[in-house]
Protein backbone atom coordinates (compact mmCIF):
# COMPACT_ATOMS: atom_id res chain seq x y z
CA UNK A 1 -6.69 37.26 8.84
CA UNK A 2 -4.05 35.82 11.63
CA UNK A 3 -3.92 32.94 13.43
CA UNK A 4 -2.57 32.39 17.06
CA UNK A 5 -0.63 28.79 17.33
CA UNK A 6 0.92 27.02 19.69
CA UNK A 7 4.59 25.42 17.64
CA UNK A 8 6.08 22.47 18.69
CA UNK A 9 9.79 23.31 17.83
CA UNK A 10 11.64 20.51 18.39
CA UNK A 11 12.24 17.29 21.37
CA UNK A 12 11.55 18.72 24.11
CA UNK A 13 9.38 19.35 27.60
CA UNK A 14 5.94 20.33 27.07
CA UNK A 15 6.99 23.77 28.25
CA UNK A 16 9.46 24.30 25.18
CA UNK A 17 6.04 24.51 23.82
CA UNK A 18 5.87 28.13 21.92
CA UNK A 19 2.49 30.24 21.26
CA UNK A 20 3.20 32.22 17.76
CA UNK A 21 0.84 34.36 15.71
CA UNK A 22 0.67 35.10 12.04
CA UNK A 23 -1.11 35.97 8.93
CA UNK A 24 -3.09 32.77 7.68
CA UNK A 25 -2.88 32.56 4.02
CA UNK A 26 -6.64 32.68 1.96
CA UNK A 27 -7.76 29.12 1.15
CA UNK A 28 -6.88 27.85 -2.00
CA UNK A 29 -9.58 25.98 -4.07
CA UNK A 30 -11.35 23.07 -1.83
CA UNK A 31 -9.94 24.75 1.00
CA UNK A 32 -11.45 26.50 4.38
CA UNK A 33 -10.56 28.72 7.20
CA UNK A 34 -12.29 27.20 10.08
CA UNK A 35 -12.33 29.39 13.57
CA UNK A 36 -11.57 26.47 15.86
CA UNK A 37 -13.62 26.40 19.19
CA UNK A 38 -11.88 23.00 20.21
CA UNK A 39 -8.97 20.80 19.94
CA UNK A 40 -7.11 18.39 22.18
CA UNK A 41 -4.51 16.41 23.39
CA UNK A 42 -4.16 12.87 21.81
CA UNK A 43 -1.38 10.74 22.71
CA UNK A 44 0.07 11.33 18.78
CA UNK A 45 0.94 15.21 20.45
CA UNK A 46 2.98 13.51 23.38
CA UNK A 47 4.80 10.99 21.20
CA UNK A 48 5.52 13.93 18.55
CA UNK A 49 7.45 15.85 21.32
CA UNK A 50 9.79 13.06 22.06
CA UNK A 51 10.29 12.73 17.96
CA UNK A 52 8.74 9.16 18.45
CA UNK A 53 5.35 9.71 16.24
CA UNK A 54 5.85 7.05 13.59
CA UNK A 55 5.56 9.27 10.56
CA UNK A 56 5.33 13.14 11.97
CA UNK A 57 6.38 16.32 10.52
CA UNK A 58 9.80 17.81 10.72
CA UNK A 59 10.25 20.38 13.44
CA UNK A 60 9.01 22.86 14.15
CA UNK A 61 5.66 22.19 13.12
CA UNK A 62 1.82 22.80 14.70
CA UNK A 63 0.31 19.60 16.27
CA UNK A 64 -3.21 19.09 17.14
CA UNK A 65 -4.90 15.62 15.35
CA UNK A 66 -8.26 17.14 15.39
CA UNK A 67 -10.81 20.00 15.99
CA UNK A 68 -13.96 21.12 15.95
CA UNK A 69 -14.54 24.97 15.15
CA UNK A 70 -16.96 27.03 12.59
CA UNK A 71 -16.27 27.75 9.14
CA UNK A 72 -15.44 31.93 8.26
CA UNK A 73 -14.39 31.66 4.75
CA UNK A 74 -14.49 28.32 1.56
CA UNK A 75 -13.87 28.44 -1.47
CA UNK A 76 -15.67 25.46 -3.73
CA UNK A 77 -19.31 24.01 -3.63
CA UNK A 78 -18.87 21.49 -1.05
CA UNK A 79 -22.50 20.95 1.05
CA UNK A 80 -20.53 23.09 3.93
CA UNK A 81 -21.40 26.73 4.10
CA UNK A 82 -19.84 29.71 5.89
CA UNK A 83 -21.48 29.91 9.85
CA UNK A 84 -21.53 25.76 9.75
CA UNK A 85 -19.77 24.27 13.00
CA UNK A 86 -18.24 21.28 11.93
CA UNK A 87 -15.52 18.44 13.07
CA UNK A 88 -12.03 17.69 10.74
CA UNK A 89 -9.37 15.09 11.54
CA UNK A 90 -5.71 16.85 10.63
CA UNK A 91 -3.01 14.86 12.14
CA UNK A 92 -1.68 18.44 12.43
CA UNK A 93 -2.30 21.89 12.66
CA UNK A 94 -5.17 22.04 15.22
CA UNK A 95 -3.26 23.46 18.03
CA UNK A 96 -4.73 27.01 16.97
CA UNK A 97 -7.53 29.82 17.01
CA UNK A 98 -7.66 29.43 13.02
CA UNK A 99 -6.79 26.87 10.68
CA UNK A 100 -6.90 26.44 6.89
CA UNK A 101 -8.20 23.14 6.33
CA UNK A 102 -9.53 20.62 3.02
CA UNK A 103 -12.74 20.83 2.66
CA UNK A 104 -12.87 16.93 2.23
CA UNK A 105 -11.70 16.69 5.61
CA UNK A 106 -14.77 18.69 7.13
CA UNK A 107 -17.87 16.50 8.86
CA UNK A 108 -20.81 18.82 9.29
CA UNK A 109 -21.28 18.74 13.76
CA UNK A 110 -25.37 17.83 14.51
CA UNK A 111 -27.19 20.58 16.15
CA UNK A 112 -27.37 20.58 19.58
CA UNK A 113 -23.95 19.39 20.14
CA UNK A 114 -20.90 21.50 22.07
CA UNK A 115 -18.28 21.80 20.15
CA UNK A 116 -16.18 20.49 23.63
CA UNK A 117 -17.93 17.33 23.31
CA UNK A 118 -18.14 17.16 19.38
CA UNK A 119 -14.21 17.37 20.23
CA UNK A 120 -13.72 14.06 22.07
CA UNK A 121 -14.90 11.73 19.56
CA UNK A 122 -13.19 13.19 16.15
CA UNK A 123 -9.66 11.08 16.21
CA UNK A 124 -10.79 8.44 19.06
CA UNK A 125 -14.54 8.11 17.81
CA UNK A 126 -13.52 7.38 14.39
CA UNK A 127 -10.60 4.97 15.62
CA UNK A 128 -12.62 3.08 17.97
CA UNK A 129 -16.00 3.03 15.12
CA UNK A 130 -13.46 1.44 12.60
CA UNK A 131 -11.58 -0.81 15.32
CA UNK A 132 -14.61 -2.46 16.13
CA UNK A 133 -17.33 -2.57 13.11
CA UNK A 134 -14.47 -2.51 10.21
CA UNK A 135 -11.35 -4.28 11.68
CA UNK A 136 -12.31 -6.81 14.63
CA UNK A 137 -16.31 -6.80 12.86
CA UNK A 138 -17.49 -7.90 16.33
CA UNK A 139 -20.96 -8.86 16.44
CA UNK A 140 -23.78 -8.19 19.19
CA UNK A 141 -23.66 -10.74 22.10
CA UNK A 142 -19.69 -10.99 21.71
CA UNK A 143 -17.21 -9.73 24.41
CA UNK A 144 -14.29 -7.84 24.22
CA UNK A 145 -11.50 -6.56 26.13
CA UNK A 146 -10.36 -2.81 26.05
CA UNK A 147 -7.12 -2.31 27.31
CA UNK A 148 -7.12 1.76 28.84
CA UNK A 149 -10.63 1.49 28.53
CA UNK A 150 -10.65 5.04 30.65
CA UNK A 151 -8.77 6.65 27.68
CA UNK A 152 -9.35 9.07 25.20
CA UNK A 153 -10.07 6.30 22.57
CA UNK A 154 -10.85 3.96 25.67
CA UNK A 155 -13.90 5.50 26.78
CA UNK A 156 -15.53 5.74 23.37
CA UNK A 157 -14.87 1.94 22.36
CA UNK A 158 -16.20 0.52 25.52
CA UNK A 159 -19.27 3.14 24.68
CA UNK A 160 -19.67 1.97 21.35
CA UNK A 161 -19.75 -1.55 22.46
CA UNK A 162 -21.99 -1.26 24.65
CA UNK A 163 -24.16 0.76 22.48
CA UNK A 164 -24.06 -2.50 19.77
CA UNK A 165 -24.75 -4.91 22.75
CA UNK A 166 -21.65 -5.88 22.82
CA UNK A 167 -19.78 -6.82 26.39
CA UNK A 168 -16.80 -5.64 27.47
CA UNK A 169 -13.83 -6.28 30.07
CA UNK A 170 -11.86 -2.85 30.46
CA UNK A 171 -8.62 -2.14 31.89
CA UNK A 172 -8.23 0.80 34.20
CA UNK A 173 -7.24 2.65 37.26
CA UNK A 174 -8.90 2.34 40.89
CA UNK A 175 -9.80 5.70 40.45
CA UNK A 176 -11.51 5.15 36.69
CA UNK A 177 -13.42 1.77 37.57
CA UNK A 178 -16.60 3.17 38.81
CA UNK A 179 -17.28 5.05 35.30
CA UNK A 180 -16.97 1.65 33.25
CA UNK A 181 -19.33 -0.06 35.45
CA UNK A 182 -22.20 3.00 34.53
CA UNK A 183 -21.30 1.26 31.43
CA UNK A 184 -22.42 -2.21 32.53
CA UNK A 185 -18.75 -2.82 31.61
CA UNK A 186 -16.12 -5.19 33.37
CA UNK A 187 -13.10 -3.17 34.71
CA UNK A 188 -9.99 -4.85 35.87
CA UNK A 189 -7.07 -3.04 37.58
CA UNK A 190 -4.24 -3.26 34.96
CA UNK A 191 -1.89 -2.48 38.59
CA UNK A 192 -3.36 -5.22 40.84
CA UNK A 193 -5.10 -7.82 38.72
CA UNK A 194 -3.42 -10.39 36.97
CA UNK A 195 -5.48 -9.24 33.67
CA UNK A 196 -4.84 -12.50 31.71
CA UNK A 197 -6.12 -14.73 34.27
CA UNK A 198 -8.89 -12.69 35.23
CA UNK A 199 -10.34 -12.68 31.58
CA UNK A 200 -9.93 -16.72 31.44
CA UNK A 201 -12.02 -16.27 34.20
CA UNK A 202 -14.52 -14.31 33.03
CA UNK A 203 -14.18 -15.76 29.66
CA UNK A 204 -12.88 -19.39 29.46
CA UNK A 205 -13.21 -19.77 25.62
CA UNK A 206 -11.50 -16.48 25.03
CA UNK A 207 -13.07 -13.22 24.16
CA UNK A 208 -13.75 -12.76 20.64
CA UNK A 209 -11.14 -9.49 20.36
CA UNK A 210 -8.52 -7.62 21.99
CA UNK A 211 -7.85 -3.62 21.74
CA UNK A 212 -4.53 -2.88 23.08
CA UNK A 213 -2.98 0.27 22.14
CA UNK A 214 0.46 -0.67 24.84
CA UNK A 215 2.17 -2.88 22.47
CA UNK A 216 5.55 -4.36 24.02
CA UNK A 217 5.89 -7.73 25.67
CA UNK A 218 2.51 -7.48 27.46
CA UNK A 219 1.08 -7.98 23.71
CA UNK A 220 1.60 -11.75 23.82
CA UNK A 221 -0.99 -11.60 26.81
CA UNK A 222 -3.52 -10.21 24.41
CA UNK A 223 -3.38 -13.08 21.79
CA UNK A 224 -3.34 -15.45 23.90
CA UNK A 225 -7.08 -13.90 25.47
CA UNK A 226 -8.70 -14.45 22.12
CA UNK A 227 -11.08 -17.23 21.05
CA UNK A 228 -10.57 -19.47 18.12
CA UNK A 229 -12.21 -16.77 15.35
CA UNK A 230 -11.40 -14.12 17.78
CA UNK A 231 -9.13 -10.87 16.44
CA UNK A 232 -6.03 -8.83 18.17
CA UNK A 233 -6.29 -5.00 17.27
CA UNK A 234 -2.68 -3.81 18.13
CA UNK A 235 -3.12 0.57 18.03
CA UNK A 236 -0.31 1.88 19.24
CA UNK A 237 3.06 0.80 21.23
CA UNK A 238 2.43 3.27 24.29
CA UNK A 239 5.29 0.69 26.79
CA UNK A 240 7.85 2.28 24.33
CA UNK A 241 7.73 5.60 24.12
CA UNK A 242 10.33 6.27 26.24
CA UNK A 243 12.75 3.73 24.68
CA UNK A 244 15.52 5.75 22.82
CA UNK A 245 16.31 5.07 19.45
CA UNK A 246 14.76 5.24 16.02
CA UNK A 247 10.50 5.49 16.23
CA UNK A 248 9.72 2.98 13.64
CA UNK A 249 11.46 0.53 14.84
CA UNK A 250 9.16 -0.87 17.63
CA UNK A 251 6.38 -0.11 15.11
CA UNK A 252 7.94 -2.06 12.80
CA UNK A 253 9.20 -4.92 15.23
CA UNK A 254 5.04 -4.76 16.46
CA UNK A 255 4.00 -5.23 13.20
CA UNK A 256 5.98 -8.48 12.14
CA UNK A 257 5.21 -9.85 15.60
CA UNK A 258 1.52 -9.92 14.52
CA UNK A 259 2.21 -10.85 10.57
CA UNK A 260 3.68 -13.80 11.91
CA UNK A 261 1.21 -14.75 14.11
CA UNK A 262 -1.25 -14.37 11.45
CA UNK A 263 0.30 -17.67 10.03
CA UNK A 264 -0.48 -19.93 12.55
CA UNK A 265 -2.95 -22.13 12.31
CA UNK A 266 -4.96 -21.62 15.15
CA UNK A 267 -8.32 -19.45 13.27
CA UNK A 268 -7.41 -16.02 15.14
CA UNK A 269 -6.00 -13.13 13.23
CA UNK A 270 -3.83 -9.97 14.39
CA UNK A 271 -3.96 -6.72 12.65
CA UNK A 272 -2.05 -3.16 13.15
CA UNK A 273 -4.72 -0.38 13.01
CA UNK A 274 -3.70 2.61 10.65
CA UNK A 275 -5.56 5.14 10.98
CA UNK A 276 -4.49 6.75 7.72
CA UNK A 277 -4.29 3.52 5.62
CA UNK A 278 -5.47 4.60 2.02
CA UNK A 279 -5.25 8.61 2.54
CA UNK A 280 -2.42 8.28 -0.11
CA UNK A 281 -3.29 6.52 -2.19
CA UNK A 282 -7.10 6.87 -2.38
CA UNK A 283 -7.97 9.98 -0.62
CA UNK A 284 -11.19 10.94 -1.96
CA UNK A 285 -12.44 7.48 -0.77
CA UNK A 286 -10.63 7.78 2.31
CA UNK A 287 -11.98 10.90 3.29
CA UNK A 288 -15.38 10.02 2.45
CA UNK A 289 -15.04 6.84 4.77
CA UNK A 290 -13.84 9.36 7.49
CA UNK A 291 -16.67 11.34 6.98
CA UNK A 292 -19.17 8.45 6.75
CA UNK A 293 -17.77 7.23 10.00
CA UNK A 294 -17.49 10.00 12.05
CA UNK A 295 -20.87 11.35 10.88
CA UNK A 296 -22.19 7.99 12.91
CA UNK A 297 -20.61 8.65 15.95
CA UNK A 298 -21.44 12.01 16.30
CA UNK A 299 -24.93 11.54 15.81
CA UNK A 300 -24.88 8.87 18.41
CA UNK A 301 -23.50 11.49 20.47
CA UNK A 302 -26.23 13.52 19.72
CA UNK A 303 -29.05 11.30 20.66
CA UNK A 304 -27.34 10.38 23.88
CA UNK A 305 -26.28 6.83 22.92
CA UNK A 306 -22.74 7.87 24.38
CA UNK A 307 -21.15 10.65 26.15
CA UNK A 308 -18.55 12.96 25.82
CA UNK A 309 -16.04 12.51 28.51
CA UNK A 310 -13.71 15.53 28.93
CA UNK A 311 -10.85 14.84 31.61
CA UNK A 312 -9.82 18.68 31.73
CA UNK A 313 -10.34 22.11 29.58
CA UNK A 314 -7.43 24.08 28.83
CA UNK A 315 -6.88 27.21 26.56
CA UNK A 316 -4.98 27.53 24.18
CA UNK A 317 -2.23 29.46 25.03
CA UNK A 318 -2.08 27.25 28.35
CA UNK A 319 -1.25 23.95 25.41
CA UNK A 320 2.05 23.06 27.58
CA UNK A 321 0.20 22.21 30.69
CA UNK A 322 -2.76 20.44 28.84
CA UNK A 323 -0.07 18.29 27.37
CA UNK A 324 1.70 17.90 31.23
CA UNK A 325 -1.95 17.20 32.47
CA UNK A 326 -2.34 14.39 29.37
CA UNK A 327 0.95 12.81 30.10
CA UNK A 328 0.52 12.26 34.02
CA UNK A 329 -2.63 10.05 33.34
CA UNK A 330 -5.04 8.79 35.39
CA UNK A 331 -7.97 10.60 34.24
CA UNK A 332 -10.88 10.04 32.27
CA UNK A 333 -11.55 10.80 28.60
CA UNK A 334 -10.26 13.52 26.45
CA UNK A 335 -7.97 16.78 27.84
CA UNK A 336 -9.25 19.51 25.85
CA UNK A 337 -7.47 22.57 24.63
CA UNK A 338 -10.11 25.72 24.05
CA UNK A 339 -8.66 28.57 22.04
């Protein structure tokens, strides 16, 4: 059986990008070959170009941090049988036609449900669940700010709020605004608005958590929006992805800004999300909270609670423009890559 991938070989432009095929080895024990209808383009693939993905492979290597596809061959009793579409986070390795993947990692997709839309809430719909009901724990009646609420993880937390009752003040574009309000969501341009003040506004006692995937200085302007109680969810340093140097380090220098913070004595707490906390070290209880968790947002998806939002479709052997079309921005949702 062969597989056609798309390698990333090393730093580079996306079009250094290279489509390869070759014979897929049989799945070992717990293992299945999954023919992949869908994958996309996270902002993990456009860090791990640039070398600046905190913990990512060594080149060359396949990216693709999720997919959605139908399984053609397991081996082990696992509740997943041959024919089943189904959804698997990876991290890597979804950038193809065919991929041999754990069978731990595999979340059965509800009928009724394209796999194109089953695709934009794997990574970001199990991010945003745990961001909001495991991390922040914010309750019904609450608001919230969403910092690139128009994003690929964006888009599904202001959703998700919503869905729990939840309100929500979203950063975005001129050009995105109009979707959050279908939402009955607040959106604020992050160009023209002075966000901070705006919020005050809108929220005088503070909001009761932040989402802010940007990191950098701007992350002081996020604590500071919280209410006493209220909780900072730092995701990602997107301001410094273009800053030379060593990856980890604005990571790391992210992470102590918010352990110190957690020692003041003001009642509001700031927390790095990990998506992968406990996959070490636990991973049949981590993958069975993945599963748990992405289970629920895909059958919200399937009864219409939220939507899929795909920005663009691309195939696969057309990755390095999906990934120049995900890096421009201003668009709405997930770019999709269709083998």
């Amino acid at each position: 059986m062969k597989a056609t991938e798309v390698e990333m070989p090393g730093v580079g432009e996306p079009e250094s990008l290279r489509v390869r095929t070759r014979d897929l080895p049989e799945p070992a024990s717990g293992q299945a070959v999954v023919r992949v209808e869908a994958t996309g383009v996270s902002f993990a693939e456009q860090q791990m170009r640039l070398g600046k993905y905190y913990d990512q492979p060594a080149f060359p290597f396949v990216p693709g941090y999720d997919l959605v596809g139908v399984v053609e061959q397991i081996d082990g009793g696992s509740g997943i049988a041959v024919g089943q579409r189904v959804a698997a986070l990876t991290k890597t390795g979804g950038w193809a036609d065919r991929a041999v993947v754990d069978v731990r990692q595999l979340a059965p997709v509800p009928d009724g449900v394209e796999p194109d839309a089953a695709e934009t809430v794997v990574v970001n719909g199990v991010t945003a669940w745990r961001m909001l009901h495991r991390t922040a724990k914010v309750r019904r009646g609450q608001t919230i700010v969403v910092l690139g609420a128009a994003g690929g993880v964006g888009t599904i937390l202001v959703q998700l709020a919503r869905s729990a009752g939840i309100e929500v003040i979203g950063t975005a574009g001129p050009g995105q605004q109009d979707r959050l309000r279908e939402w009955s969501a607040i959106p604020l341009d992050y160009r023209a608005d002075d966000v901070p003040a705006r919020v005050r506004e809108l929220a005088p006692d503070g909001v009761a958590a932040v989402f802010d995937h940007v990191g950098g200085p701007g992350i002081g302007d996020s604590w500071r929006m919280l209410a006493r109680g209220g909780t900072l969810v730092s995701y990602g340093s997107a301001s410094t992805k273009d800053i030379p140097g060593n990856p980890r380090v604005p990571v790391l220098k992210l992470i102590g800004r918010l352990t110190a913070w957690n020692l003041l004595p003001n009642g509001r707490s700031a927390s790095f999300f990990n998506l992968w906390a406990g996959a070490r070290l636990r991973p049949d209880r981590y993958w069975a909270g993945v599963r748990e968790d992405l289970h629920r947002v895909l059958e919200l998806l399937a009864r219409g609670e939220i939507g899929a939002q795909v920005a663009a479709r691309f195939p696969l052997t057309e990755a390095a423009a999906a990934l120049r079309f995900a890096e421009a921005g201003g668009y709405t949702g997930k770019v999709v890559i269709v083998p």
